[in-house]
Protein backbone atom coordinates (compact mmCIF):
# COMPACT_ATOMS: atom_id res chain seq x y z
CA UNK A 1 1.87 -17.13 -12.44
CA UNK A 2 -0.98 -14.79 -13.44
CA UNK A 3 -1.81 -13.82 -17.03
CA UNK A 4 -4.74 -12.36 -18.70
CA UNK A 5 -6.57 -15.47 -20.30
CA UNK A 6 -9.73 -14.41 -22.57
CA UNK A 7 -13.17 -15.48 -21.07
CA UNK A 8 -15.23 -18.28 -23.45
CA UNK A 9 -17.61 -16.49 -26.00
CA UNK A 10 -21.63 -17.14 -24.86
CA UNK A 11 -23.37 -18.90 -27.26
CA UNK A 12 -27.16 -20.13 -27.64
CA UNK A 13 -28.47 -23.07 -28.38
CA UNK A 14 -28.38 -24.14 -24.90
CA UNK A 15 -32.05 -26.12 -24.98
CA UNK A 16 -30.90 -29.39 -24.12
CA UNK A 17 -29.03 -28.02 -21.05
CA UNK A 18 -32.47 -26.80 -19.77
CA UNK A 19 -33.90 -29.67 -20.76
CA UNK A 20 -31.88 -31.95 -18.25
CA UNK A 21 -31.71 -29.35 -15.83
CA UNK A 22 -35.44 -29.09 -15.65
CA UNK A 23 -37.18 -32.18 -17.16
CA UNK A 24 -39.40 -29.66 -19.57
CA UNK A 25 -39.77 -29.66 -23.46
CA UNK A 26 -37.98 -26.48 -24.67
CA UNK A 27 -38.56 -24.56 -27.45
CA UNK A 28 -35.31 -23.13 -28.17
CA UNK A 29 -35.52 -19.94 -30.12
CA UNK A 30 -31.34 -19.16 -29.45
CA UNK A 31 -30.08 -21.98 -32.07
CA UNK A 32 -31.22 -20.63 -35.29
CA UNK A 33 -31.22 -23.35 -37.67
CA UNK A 34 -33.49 -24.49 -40.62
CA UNK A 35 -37.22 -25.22 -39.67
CA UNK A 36 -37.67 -26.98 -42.63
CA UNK A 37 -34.67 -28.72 -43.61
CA UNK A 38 -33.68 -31.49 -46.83
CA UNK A 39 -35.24 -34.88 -45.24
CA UNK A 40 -33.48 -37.66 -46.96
CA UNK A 41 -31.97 -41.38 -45.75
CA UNK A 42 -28.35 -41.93 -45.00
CA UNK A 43 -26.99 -44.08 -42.45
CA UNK A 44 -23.39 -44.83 -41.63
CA UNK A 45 -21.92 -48.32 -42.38
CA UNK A 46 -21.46 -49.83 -38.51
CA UNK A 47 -17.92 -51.06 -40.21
CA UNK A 48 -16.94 -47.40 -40.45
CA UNK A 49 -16.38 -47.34 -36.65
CA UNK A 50 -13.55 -50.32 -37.06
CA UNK A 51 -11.32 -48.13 -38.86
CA UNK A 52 -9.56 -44.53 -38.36
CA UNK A 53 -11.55 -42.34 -40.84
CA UNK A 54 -8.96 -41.75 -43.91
CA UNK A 55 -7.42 -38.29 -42.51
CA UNK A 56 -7.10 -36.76 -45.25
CA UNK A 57 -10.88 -37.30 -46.63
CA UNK A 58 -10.20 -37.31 -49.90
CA UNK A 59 -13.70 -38.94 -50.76
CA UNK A 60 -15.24 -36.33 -48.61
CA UNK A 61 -13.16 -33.54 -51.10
CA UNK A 62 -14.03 -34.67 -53.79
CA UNK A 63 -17.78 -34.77 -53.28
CA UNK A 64 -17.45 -30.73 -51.89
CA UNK A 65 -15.07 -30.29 -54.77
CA UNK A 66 -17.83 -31.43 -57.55
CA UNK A 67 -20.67 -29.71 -55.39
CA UNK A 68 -18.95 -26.47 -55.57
CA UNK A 69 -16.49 -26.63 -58.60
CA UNK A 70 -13.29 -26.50 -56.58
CA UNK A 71 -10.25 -28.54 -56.35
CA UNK A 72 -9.78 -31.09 -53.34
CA UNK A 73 -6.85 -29.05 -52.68
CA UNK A 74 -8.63 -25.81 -52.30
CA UNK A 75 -10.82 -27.32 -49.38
CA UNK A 76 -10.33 -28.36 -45.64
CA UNK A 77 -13.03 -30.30 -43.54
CA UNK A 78 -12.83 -30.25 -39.10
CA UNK A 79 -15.05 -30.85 -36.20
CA UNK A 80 -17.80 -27.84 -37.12
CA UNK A 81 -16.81 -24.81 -38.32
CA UNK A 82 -15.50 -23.76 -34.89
CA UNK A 83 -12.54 -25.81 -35.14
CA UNK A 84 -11.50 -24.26 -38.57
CA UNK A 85 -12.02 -21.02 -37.38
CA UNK A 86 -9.49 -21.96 -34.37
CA UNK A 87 -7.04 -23.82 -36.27
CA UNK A 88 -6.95 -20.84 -39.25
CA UNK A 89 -6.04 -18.63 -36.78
CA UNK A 90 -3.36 -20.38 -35.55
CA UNK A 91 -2.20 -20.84 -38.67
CA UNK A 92 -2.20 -16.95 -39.47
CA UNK A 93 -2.53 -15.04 -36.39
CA UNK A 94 0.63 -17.09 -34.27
CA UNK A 95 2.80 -14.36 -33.00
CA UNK A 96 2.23 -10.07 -33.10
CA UNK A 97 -0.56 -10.01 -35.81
CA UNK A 98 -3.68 -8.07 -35.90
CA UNK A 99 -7.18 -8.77 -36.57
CA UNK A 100 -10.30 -6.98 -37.52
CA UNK A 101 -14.40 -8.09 -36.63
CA UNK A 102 -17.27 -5.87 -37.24
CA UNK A 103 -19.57 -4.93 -33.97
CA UNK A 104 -21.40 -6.90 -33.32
CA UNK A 105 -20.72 -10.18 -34.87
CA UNK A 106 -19.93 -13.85 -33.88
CA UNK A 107 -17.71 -14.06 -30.84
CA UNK A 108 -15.42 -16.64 -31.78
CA UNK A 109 -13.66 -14.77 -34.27
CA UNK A 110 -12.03 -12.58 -31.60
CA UNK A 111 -11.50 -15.24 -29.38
CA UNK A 112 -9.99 -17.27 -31.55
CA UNK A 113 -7.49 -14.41 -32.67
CA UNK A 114 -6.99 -13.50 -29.09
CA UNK A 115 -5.81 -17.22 -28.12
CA UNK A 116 -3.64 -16.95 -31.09
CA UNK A 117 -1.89 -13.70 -29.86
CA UNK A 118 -3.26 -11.16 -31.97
CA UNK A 119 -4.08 -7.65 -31.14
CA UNK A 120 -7.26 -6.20 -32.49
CA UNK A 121 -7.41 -3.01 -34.79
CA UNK A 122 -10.22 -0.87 -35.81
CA UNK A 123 -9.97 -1.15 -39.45
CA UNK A 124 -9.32 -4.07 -42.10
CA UNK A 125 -6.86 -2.32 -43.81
CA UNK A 126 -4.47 -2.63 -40.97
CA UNK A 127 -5.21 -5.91 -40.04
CA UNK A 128 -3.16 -9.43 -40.89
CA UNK A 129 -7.14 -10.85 -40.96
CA UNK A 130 -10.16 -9.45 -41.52
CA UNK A 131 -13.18 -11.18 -40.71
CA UNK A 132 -16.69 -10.72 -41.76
CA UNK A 133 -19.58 -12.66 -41.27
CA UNK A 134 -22.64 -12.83 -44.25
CA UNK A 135 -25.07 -12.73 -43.22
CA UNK A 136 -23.85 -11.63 -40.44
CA UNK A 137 -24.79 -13.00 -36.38
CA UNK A 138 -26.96 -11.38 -34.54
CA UNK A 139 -28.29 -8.82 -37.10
CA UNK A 140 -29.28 -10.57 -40.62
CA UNK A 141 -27.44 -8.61 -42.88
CA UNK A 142 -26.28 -9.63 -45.74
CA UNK A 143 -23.70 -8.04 -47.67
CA UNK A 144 -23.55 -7.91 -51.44
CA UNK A 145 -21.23 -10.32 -53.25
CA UNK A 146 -19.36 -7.12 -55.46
CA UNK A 147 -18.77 -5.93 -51.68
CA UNK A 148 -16.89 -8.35 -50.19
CA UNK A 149 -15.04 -8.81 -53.79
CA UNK A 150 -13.69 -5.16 -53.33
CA UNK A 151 -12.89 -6.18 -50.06
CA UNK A 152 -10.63 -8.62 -50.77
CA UNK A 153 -8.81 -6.35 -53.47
CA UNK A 154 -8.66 -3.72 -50.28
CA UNK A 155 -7.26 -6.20 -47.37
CA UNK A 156 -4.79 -7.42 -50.18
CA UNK A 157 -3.12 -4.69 -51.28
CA UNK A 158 -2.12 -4.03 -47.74
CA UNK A 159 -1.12 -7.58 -47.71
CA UNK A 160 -3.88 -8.76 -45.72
CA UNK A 161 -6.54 -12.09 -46.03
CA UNK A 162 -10.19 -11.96 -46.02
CA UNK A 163 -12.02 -14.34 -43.74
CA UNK A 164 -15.90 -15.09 -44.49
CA UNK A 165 -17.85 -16.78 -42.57
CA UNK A 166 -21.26 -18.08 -45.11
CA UNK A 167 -22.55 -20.32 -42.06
CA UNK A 168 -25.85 -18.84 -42.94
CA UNK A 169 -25.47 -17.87 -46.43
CA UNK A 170 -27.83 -21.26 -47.84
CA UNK A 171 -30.49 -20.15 -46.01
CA UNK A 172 -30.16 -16.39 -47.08
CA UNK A 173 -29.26 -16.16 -50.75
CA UNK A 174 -26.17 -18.64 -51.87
CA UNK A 175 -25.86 -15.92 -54.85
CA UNK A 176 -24.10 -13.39 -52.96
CA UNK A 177 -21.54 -16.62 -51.56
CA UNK A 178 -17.81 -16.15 -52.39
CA UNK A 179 -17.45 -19.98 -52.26
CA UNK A 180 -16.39 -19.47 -56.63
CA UNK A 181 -13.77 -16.84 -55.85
CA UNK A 182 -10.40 -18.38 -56.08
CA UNK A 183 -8.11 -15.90 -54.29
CA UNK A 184 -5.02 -16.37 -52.22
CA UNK A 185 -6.41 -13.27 -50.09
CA UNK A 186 -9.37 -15.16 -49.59
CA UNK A 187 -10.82 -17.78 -47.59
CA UNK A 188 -14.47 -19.19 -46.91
CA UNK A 189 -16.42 -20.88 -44.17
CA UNK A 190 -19.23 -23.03 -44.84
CA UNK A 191 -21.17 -25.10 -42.47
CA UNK A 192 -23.71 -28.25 -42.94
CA UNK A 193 -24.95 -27.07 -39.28
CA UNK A 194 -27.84 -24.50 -39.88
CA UNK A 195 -28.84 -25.24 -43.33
CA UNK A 196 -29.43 -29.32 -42.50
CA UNK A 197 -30.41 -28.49 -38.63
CA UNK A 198 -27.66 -30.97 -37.42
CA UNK A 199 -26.06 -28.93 -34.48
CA UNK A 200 -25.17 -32.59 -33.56
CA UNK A 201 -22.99 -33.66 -36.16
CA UNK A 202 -20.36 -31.37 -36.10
CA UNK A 203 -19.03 -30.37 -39.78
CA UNK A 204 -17.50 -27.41 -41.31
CA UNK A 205 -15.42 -27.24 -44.26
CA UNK A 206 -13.92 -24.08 -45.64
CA UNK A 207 -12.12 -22.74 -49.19
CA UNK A 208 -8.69 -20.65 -49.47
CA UNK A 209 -5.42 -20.96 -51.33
CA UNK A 210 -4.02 -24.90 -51.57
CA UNK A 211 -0.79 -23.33 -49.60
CA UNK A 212 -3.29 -21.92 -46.70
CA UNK A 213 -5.28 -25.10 -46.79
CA UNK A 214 -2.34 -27.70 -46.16
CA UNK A 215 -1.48 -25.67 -43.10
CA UNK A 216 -4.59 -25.82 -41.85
CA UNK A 217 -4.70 -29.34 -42.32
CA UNK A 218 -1.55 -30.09 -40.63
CA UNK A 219 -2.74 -27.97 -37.66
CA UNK A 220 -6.05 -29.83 -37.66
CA UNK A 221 -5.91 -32.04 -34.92
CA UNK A 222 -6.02 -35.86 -36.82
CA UNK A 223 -9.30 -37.43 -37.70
CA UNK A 224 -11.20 -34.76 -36.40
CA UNK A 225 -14.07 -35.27 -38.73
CA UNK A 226 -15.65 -38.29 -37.39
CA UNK A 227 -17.35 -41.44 -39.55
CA UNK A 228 -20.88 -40.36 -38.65
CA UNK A 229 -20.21 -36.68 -39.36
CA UNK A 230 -18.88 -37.86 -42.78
CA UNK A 231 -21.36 -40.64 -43.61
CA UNK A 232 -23.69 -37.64 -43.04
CA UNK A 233 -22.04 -34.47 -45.13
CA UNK A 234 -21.53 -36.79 -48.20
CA UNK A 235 -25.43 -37.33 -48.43
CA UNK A 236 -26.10 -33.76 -47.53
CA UNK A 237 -24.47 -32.20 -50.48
CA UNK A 238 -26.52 -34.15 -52.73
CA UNK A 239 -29.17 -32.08 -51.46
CA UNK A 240 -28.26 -28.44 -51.11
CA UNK A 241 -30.83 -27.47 -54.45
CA UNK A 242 -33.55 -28.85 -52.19
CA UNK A 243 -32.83 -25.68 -49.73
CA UNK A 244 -34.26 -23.55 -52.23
CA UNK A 245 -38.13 -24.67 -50.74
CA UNK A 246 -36.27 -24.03 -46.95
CA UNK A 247 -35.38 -20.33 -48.22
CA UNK A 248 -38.86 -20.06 -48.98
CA UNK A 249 -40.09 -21.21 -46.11
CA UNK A 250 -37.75 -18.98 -43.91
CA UNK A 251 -38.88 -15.94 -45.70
CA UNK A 252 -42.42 -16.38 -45.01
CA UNK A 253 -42.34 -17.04 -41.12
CA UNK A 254 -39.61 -14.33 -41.01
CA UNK A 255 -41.76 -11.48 -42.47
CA UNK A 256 -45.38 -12.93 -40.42
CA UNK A 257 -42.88 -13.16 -37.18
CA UNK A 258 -41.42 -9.32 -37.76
CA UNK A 259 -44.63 -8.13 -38.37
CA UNK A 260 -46.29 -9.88 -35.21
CA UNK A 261 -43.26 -8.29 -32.85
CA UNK A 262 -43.72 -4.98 -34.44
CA UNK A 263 -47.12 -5.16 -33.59
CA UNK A 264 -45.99 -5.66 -29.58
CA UNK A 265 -44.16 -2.35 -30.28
CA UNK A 266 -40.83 -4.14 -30.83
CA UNK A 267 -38.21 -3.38 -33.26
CA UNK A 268 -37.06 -5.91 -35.37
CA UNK A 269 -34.16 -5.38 -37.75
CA UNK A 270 -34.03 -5.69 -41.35
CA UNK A 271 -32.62 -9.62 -41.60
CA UNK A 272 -31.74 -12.05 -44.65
CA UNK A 273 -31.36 -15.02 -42.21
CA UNK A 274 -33.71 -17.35 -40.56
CA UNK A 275 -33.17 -15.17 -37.22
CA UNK A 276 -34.12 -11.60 -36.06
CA UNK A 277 -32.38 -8.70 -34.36
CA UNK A 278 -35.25 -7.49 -31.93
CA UNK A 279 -34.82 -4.21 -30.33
CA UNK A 280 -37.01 -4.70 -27.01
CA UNK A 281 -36.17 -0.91 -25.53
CA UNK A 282 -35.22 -2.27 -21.98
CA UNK A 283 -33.04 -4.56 -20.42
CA UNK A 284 -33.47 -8.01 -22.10
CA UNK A 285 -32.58 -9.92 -19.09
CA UNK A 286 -35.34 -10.20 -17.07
CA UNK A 287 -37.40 -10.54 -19.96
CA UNK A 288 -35.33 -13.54 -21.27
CA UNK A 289 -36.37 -14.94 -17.95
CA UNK A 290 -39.80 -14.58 -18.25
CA UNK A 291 -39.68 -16.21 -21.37
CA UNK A 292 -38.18 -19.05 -19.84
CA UNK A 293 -41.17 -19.75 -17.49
CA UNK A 294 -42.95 -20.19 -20.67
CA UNK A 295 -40.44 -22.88 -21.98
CA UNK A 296 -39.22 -20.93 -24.31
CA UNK A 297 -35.26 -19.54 -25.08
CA UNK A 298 -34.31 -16.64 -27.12
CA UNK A 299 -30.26 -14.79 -27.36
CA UNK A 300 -29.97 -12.10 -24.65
CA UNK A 301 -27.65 -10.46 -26.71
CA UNK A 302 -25.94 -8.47 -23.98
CA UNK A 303 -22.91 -10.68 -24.93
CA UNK A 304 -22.58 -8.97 -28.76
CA UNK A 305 -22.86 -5.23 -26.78
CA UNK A 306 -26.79 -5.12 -27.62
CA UNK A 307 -28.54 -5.41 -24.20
CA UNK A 308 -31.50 -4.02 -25.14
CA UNK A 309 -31.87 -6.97 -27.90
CA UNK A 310 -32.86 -10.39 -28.20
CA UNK A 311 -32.18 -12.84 -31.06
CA UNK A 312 -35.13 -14.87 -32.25
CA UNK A 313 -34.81 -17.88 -34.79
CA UNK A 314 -37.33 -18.43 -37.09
CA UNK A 315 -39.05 -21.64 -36.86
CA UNK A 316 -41.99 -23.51 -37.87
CA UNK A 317 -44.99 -21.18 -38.37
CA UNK A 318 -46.77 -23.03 -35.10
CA UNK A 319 -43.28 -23.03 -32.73
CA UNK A 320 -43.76 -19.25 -34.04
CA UNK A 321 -47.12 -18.55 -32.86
CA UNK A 322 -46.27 -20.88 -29.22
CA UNK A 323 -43.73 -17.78 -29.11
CA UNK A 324 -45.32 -14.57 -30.05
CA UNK A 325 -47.95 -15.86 -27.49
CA UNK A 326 -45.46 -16.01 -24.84
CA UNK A 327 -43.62 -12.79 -25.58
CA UNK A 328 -47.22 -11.19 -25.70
CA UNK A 329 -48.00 -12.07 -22.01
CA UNK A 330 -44.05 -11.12 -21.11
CA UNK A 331 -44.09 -7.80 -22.35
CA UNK A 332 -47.67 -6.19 -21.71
């Protein structure tokens, strides 16, 4: 029997699949995470891996509940923040239910919704869900904290939820987070990934109503946070103040690297994030390949519905200079 199944969502970060495909040292300017992350010790007790982790991580809670001045009950952890964005939309978008995602933004949302059997709309105030992403992937922008507040007053009096992804926000400007806003219209995603640069260890955790957050817990697929993952995220949050020097950092390389593109006659977009939108004025393709013979990787964004862009990380000052020196030679 034949049905209409929705194609994965293309994603970057695909350096160590070059790597073993090719034997070469990538520079992979697709993942965009922090080029100068918290550096601290933790390690994970070896008699962790004897046990089932305790599934319903209440130590793990209670360290994001002090960090963030929630209750336990208020938060739910999973496998990345991929898995909570699957497993809240099964939760909320089972059955004829609609969804709304800006253009262009983060794939997965729409996937997510789709394998849940919802039907898109063109406008959060006819949408069960509306998600928005801040700052939001591929472009930068961030929106304004009062924004999204009004937002949520909007979706909710048509009886809608507001979904908001702050995978980025650490690295952009935590003031504009809604992580404080206690609404049952309302939930947040927040990732350890791009802030820490651990791709690796796989942990999300996310904020909403304590009725929204037991079903999402239920649905969670058991012990899906694993010992290393946790051993990892309760050492992390004891550092997030430190990310204050990464913002820095970031904001630096971000304005040399706009202003070095701009110079090649490229476009970059106005970003908050440690990655740029770059308008390149042609088909980003074949460029994206040439790029490659240099060892380097940057997001064809053809995927978001932008294929005259590429999105470029920003990374240590000399990984940036390796790759405005490439894209020089590619594009003269």
């Amino acid at each position: 029997m034949a049905f209409d199944f929705p194609r994965p969502v293309i994603h970057g970060g695909t350096g160590k699949r070059q790597h073993e495909n090719t034997g070469k040292n990538i520079l992979d300017f697709s993942a965009s995470l922090n080029p100068q992350p918290p550096r601290f010790m933790w390690q994970c007790d070896p008699e962790c891996l004897s046990s089932y982790p305790d599934n319903e991580y209440n130590q793990l809670k209670e360290c994001i509940a002090h960090t963030f001045h929630r209750d336990p009950e208020e938060i739910c952890v999973g496998n990345g923040s991929i898995e909570l964005i699957r497993v809240f939309c099964s939760v909320m978008l089972s059955g004829k239910r609609t969804y709304y995602a800006e253009s262009p933004t983060f794939g997965e949302y729409g996937l997510s919704a789709r394998l849940a059997g919802a039907e898109e709309v063109n406008t959060p105030n006819a949408a069960t869900v509306s998600f928005f992403c801040n700052p939001n992937n591929p472009t930068g922008e961030l929106r304004k904290r009062s924004f999204l507040v009004a937002q949520t007053g909007d979706v909710a009096s048509q009886g809608g939820m507001l979904f908001v992804d702050e995978a980025f926000i650490e690295l952009a400007d935590p003031r504009e987070s809604l992580v404080d806003v206690c609404d049952p219209s309302l939930f947040v995603l927040r990732s350890l990934t791009k802030s820490f640069a651990v791709p690796g260890i796989r942990f999300g955790y996310g904020f909403g109503d304590p009725d929204l957050i037991a079903k999402i817990e239920i649905a969670r697929p058991p012990w899906s946070v694993n010992a290393y993952a946790e051993a990892f995220a309760l050492q992390a949050f004891r550092h997030l103040d430190e990310l204050e020097t990464s913002r820095d950092y970031i904001r630096k390389e971000r304005n040399w690297l706009s202003l070095r593109m701009e110079e090649l006659g490229l476009r970059c977009y106005p970003s908050s994030a440690n990655y740029l939108l770059v308008n390149c004025a042609r088909t980003v393709g074949p460029l994206c390949k040439q790029m490659e013979t240099h060892d380097i990787i940057v997001r064809d964004c053809t995927s978001f519905g932008l294929a005259s862009c590429i999105r470029v990380a920003v990374r240590t000052h000399e990984e940036n200079q390796k790759f405005v020196e490439a894209l020089s030679a590619c594009v003269r």
